[in-house]
PDB file of N, CA and C in Angstrom:
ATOM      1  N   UNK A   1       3.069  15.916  -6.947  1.00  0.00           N
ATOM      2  CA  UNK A   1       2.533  14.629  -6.606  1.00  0.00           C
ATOM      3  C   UNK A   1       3.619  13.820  -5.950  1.00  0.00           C
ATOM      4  N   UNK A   2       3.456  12.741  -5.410  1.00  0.00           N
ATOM      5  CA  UNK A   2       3.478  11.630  -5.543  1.00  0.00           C
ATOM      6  C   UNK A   2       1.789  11.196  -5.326  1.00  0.00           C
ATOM      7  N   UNK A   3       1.469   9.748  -5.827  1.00  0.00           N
ATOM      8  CA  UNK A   3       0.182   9.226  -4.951  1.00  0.00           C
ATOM      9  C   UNK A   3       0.512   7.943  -4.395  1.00  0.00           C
ATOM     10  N   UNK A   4       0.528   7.512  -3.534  1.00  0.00           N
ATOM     11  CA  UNK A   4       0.377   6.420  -2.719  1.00  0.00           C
ATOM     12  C   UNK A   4      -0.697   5.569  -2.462  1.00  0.00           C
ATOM     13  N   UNK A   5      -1.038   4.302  -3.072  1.00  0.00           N
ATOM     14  CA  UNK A   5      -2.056   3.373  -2.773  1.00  0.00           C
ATOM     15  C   UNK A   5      -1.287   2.324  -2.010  1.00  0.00           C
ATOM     16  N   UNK A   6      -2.131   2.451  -0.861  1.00  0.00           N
ATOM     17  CA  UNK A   6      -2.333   1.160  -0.144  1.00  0.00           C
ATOM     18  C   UNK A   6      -3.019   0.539   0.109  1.00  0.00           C
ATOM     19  N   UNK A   7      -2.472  -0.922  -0.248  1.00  0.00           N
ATOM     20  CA  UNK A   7      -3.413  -2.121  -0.417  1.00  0.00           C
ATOM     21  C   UNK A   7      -3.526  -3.549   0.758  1.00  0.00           C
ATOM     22  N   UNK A   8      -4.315  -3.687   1.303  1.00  0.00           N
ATOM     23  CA  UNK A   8      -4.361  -4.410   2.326  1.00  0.00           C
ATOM     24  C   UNK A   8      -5.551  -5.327   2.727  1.00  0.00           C
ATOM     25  N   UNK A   9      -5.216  -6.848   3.290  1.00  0.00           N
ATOM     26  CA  UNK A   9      -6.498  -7.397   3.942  1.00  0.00           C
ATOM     27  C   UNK A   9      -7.689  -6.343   4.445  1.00  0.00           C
ATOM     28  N   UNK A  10      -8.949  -7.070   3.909  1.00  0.00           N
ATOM     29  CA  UNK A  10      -9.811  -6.785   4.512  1.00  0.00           C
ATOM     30  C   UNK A  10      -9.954  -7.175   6.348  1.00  0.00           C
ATOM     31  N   UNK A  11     -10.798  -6.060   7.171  1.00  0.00           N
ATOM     32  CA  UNK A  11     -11.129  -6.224   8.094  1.00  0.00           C
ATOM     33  C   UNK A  11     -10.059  -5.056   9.740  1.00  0.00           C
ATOM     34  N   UNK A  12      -9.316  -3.837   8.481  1.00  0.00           N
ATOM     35  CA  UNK A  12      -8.865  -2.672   9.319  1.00  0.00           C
ATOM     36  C   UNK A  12     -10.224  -1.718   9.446  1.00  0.00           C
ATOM     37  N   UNK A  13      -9.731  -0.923  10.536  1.00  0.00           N
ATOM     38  CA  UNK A  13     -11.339   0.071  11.199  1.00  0.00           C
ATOM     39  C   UNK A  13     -10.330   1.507   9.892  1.00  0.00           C
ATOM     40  N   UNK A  14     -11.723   2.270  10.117  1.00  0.00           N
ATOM     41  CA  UNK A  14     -11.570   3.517   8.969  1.00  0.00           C
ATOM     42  C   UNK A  14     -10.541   4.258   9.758  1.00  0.00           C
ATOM     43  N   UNK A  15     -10.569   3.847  11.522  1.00  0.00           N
ATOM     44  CA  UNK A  15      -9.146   4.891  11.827  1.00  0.00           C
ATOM     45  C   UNK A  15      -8.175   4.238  11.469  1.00  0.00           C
ATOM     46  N   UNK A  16      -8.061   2.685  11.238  1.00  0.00           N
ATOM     47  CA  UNK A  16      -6.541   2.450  11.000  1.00  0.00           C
ATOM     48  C   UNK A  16      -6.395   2.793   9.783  1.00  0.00           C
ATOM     49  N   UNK A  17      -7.437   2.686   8.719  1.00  0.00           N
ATOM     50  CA  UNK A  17      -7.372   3.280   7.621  1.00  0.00           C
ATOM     51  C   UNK A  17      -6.808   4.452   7.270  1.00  0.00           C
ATOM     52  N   UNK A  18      -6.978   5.907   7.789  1.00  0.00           N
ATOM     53  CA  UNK A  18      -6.807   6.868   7.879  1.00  0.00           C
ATOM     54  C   UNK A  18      -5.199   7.081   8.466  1.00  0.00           C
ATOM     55  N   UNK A  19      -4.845   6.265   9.571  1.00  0.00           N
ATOM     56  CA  UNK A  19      -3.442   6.339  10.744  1.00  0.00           C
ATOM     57  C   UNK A  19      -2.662   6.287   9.573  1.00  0.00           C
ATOM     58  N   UNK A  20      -2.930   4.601   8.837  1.00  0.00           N
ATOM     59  CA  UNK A  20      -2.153   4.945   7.944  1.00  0.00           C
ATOM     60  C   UNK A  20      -1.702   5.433   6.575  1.00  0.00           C
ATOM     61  N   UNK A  21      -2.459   6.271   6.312  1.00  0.00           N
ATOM     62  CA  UNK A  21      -2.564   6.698   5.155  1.00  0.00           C
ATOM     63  C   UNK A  21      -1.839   8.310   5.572  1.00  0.00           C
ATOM     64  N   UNK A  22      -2.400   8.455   6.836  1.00  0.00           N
ATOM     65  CA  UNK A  22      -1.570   9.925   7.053  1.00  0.00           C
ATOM     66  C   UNK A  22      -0.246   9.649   7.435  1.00  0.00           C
ATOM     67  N   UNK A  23       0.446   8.553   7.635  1.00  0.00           N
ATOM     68  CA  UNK A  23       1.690   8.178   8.033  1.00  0.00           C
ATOM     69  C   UNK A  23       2.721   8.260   6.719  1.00  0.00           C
ATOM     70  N   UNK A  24       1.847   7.678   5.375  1.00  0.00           N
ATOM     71  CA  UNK A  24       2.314   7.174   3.807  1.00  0.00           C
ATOM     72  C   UNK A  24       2.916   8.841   3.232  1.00  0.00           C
ATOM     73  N   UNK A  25       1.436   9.517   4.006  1.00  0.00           N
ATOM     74  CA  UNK A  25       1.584  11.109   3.412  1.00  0.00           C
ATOM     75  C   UNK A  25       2.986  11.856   4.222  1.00  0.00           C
ATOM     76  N   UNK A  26       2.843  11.761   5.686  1.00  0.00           N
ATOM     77  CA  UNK A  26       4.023  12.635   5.883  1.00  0.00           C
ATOM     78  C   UNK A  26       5.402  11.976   5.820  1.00  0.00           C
ATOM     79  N   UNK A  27       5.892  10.613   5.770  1.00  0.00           N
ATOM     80  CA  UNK A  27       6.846  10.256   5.427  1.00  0.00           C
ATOM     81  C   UNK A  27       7.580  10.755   4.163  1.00  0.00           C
ATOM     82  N   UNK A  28       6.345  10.228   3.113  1.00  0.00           N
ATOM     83  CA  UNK A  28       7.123  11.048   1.560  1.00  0.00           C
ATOM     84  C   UNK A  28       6.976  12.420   2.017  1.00  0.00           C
ATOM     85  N   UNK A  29       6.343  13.533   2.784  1.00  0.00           N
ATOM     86  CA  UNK A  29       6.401  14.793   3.051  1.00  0.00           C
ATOM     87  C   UNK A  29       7.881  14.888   3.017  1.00  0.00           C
ATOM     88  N   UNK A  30       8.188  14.138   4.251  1.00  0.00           N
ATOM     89  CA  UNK A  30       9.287  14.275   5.074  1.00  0.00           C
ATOM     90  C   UNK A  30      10.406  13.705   4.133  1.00  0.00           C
ATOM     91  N   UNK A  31      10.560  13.011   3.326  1.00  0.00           N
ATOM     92  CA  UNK A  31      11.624  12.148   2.619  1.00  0.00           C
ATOM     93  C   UNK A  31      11.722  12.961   1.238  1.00  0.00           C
ATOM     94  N   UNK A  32      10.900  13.649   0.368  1.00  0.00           N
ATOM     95  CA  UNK A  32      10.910  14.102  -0.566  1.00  0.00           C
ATOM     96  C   UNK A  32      10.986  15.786  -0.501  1.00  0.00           C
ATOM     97  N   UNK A  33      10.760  15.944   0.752  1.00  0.00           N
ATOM     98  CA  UNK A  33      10.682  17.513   0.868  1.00  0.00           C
ATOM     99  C   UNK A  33       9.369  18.391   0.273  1.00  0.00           C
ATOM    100  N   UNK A  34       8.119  17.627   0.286  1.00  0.00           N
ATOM    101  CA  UNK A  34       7.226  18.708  -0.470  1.00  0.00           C
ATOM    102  C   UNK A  34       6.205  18.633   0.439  1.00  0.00           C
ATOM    103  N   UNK A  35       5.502  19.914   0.028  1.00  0.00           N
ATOM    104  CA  UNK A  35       4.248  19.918   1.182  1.00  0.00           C
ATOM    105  C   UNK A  35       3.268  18.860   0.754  1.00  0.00           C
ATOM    106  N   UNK A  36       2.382  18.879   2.056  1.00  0.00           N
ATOM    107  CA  UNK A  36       0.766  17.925   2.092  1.00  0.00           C
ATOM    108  C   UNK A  36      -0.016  18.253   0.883  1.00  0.00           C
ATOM    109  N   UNK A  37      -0.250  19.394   0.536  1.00  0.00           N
ATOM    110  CA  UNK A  37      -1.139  19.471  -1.138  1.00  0.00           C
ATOM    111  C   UNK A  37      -0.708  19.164  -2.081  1.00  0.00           C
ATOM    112  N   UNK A  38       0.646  18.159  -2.328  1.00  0.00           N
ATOM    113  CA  UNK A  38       0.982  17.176  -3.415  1.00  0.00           C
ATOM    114  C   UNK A  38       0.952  16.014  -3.191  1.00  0.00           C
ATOM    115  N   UNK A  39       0.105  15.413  -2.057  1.00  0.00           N
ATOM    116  CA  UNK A  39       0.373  14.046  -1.712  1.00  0.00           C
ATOM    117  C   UNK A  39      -0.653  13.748  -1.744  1.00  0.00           C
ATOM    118  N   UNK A  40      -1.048  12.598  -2.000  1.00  0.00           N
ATOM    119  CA  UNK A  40      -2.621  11.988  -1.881  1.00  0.00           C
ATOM    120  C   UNK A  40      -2.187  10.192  -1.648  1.00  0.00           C
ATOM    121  N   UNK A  41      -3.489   9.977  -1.015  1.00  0.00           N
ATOM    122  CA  UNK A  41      -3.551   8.349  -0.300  1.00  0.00           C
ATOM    123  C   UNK A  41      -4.383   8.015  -0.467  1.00  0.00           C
ATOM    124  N   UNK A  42      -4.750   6.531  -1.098  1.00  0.00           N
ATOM    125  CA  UNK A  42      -5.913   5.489  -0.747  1.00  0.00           C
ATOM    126  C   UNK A  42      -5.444   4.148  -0.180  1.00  0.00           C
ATOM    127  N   UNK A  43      -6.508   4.037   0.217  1.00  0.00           N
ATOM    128  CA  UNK A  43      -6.478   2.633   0.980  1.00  0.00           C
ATOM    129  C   UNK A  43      -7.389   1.612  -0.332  1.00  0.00           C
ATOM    130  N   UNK A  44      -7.116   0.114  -0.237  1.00  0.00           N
ATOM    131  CA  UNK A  44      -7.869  -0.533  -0.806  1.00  0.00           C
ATOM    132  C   UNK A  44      -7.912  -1.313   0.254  1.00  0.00           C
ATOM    133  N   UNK A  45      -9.033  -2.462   0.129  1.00  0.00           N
ATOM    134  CA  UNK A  45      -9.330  -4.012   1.108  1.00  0.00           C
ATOM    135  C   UNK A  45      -9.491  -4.816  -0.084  1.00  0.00           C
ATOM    136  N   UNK A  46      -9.121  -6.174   0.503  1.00  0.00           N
ATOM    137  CA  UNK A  46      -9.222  -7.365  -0.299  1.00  0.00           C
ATOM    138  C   UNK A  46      -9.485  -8.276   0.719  1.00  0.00           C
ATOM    139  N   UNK A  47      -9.921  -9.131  -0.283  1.00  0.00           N
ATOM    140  CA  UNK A  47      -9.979 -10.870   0.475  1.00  0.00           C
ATOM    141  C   UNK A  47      -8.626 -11.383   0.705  1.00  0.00           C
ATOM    142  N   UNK A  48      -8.596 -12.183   1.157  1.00  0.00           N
ATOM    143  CA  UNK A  48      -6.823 -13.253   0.997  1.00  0.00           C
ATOM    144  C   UNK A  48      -7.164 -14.072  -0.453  1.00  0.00           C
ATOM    145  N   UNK A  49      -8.067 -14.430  -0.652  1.00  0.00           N
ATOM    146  CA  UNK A  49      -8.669 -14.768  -2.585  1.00  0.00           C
ATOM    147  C   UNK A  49      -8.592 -13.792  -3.137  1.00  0.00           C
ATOM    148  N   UNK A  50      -8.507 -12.915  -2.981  1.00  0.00           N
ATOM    149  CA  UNK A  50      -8.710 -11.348  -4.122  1.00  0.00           C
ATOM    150  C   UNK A  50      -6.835 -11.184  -4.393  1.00  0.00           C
ATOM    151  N   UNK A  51      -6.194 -11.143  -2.831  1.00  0.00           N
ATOM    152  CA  UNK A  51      -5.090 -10.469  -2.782  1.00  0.00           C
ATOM    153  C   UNK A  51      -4.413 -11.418  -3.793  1.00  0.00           C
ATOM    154  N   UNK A  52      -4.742 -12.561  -4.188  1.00  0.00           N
ATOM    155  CA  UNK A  52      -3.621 -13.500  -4.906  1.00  0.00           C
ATOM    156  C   UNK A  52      -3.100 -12.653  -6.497  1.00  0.00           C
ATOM    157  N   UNK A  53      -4.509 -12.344  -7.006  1.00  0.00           N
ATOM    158  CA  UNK A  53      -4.511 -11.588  -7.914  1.00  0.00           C
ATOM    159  C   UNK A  53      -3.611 -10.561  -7.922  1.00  0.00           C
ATOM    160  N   UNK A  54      -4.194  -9.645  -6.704  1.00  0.00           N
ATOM    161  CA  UNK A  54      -3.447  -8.419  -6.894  1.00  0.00           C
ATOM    162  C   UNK A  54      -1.705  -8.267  -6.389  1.00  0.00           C
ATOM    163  N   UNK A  55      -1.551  -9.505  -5.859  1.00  0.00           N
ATOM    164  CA  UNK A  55       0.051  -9.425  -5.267  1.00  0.00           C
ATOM    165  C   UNK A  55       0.554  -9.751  -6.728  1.00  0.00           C
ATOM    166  N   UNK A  56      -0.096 -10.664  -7.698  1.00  0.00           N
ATOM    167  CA  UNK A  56       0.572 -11.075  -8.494  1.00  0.00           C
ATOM    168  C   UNK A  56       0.859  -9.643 -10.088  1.00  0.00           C
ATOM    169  N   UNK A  57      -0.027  -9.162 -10.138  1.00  0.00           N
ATOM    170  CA  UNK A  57      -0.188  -7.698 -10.490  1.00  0.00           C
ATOM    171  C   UNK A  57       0.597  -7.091 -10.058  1.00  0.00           C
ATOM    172  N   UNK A  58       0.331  -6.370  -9.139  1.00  0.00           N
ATOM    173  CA  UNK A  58       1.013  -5.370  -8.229  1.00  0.00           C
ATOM    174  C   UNK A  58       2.205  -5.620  -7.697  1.00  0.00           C
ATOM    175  N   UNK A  59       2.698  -7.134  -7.642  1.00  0.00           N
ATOM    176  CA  UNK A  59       4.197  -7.025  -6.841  1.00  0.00           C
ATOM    177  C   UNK A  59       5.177  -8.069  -7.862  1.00  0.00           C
ATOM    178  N   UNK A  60       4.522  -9.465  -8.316  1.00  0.00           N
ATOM    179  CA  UNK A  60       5.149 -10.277  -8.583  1.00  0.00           C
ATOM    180  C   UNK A  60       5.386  -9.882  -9.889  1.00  0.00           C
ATOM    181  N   UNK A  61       4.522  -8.982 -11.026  1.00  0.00           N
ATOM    182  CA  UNK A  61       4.792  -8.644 -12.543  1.00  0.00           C
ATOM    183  C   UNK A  61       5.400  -7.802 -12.555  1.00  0.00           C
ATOM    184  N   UNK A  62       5.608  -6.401 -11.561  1.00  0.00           N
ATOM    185  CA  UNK A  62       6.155  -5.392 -11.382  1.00  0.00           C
ATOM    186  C   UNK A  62       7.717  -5.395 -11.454  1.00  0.00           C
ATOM    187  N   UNK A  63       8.587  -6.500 -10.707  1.00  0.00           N
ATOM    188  CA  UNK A  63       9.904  -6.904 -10.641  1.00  0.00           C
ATOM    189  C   UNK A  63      10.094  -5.538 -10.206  1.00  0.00           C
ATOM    190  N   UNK A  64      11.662  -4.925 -10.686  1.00  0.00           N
ATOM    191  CA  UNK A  64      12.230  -4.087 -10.109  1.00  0.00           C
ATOM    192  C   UNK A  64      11.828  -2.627  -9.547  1.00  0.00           C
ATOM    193  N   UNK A  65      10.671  -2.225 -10.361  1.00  0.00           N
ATOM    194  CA  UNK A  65       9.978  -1.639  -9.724  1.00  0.00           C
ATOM    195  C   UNK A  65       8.972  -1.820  -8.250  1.00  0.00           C
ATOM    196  N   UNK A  66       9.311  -2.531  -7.787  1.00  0.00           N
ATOM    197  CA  UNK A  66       8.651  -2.679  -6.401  1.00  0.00           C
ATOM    198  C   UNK A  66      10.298  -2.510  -5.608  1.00  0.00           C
ATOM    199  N   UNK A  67      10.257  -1.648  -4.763  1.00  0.00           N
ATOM    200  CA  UNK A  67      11.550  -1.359  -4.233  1.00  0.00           C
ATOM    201  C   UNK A  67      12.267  -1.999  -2.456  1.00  0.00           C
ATOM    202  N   UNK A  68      10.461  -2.186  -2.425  1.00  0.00           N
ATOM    203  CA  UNK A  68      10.438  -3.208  -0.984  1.00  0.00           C
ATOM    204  C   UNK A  68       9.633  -4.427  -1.039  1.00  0.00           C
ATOM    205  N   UNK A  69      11.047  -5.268  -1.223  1.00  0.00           N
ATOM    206  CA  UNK A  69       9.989  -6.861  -1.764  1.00  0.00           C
ATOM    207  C   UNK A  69       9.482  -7.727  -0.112  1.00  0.00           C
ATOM    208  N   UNK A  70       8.533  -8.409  -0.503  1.00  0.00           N
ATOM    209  CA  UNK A  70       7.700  -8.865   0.095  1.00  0.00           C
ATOM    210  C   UNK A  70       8.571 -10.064   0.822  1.00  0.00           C
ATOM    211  N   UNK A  71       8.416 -10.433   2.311  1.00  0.00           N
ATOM    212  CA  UNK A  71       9.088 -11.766   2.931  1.00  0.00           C
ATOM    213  C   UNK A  71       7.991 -12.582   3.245  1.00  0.00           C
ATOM    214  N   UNK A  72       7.174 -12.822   2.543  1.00  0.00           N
ATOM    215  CA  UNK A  72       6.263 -14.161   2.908  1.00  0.00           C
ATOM    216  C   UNK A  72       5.541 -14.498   1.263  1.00  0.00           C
ATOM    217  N   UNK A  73       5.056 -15.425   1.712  1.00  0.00           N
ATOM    218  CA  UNK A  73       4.679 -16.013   0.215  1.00  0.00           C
ATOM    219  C   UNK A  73       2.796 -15.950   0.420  1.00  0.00           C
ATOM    220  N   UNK A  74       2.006 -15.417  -0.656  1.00  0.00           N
ATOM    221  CA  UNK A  74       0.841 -14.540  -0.417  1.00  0.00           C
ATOM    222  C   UNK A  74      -0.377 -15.940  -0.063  1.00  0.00           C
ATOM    223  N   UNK A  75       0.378 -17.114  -0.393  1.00  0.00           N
ATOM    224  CA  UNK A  75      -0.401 -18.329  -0.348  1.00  0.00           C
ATOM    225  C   UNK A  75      -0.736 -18.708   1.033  1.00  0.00           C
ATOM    226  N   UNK A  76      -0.167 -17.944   2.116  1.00  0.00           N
ATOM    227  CA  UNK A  76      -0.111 -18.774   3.387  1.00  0.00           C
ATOM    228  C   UNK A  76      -0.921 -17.722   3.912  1.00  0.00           C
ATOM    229  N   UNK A  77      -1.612 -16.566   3.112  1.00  0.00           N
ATOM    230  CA  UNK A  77      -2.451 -15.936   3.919  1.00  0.00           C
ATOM    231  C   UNK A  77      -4.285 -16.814   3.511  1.00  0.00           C
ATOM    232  N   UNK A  78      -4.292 -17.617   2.970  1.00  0.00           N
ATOM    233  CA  UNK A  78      -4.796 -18.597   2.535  1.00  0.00           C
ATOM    234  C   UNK A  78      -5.862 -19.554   3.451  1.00  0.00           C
TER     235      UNK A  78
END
């Protein structure tokens, strides 16, 4: 394994969906050294009301475990 979720505004098409989800997959391919049948990807959509929640979940409770912190503040997508 690894699995990779990505989480993002609503209103990407299912190919950007897909572009990048196969991008998430061969990077860790490429960075971890393992083949495509240990990697898996989802995409999620949110509102800019939904995302408040989930940035605060997912990025702001997380602390050091998030390894690439965020440069904008989630309020100004608002």
């Amino acid at each position: 394994m690894p699995h990779i979720s990505v989480k993002m505004l609503k209103g990407r098409t299912p190919e950007q969906k897909k572009k990048v989800a196969e991008a998430c997959q061969k990077a860790a391919m490429a960075s971890l050294g393992i083949g495509e049948t240990y990697v898996t990807v989802s995409v999620e959509d949110f509102t800019a009301q939904e995302w408040q929640d989930v940035f605060k979940e997912e990025v702001t409770d997380k602390g050091d475990s998030v390894l690439v912190k965020a440069k904008y503040d989630p309020k100004s997508l608002l």
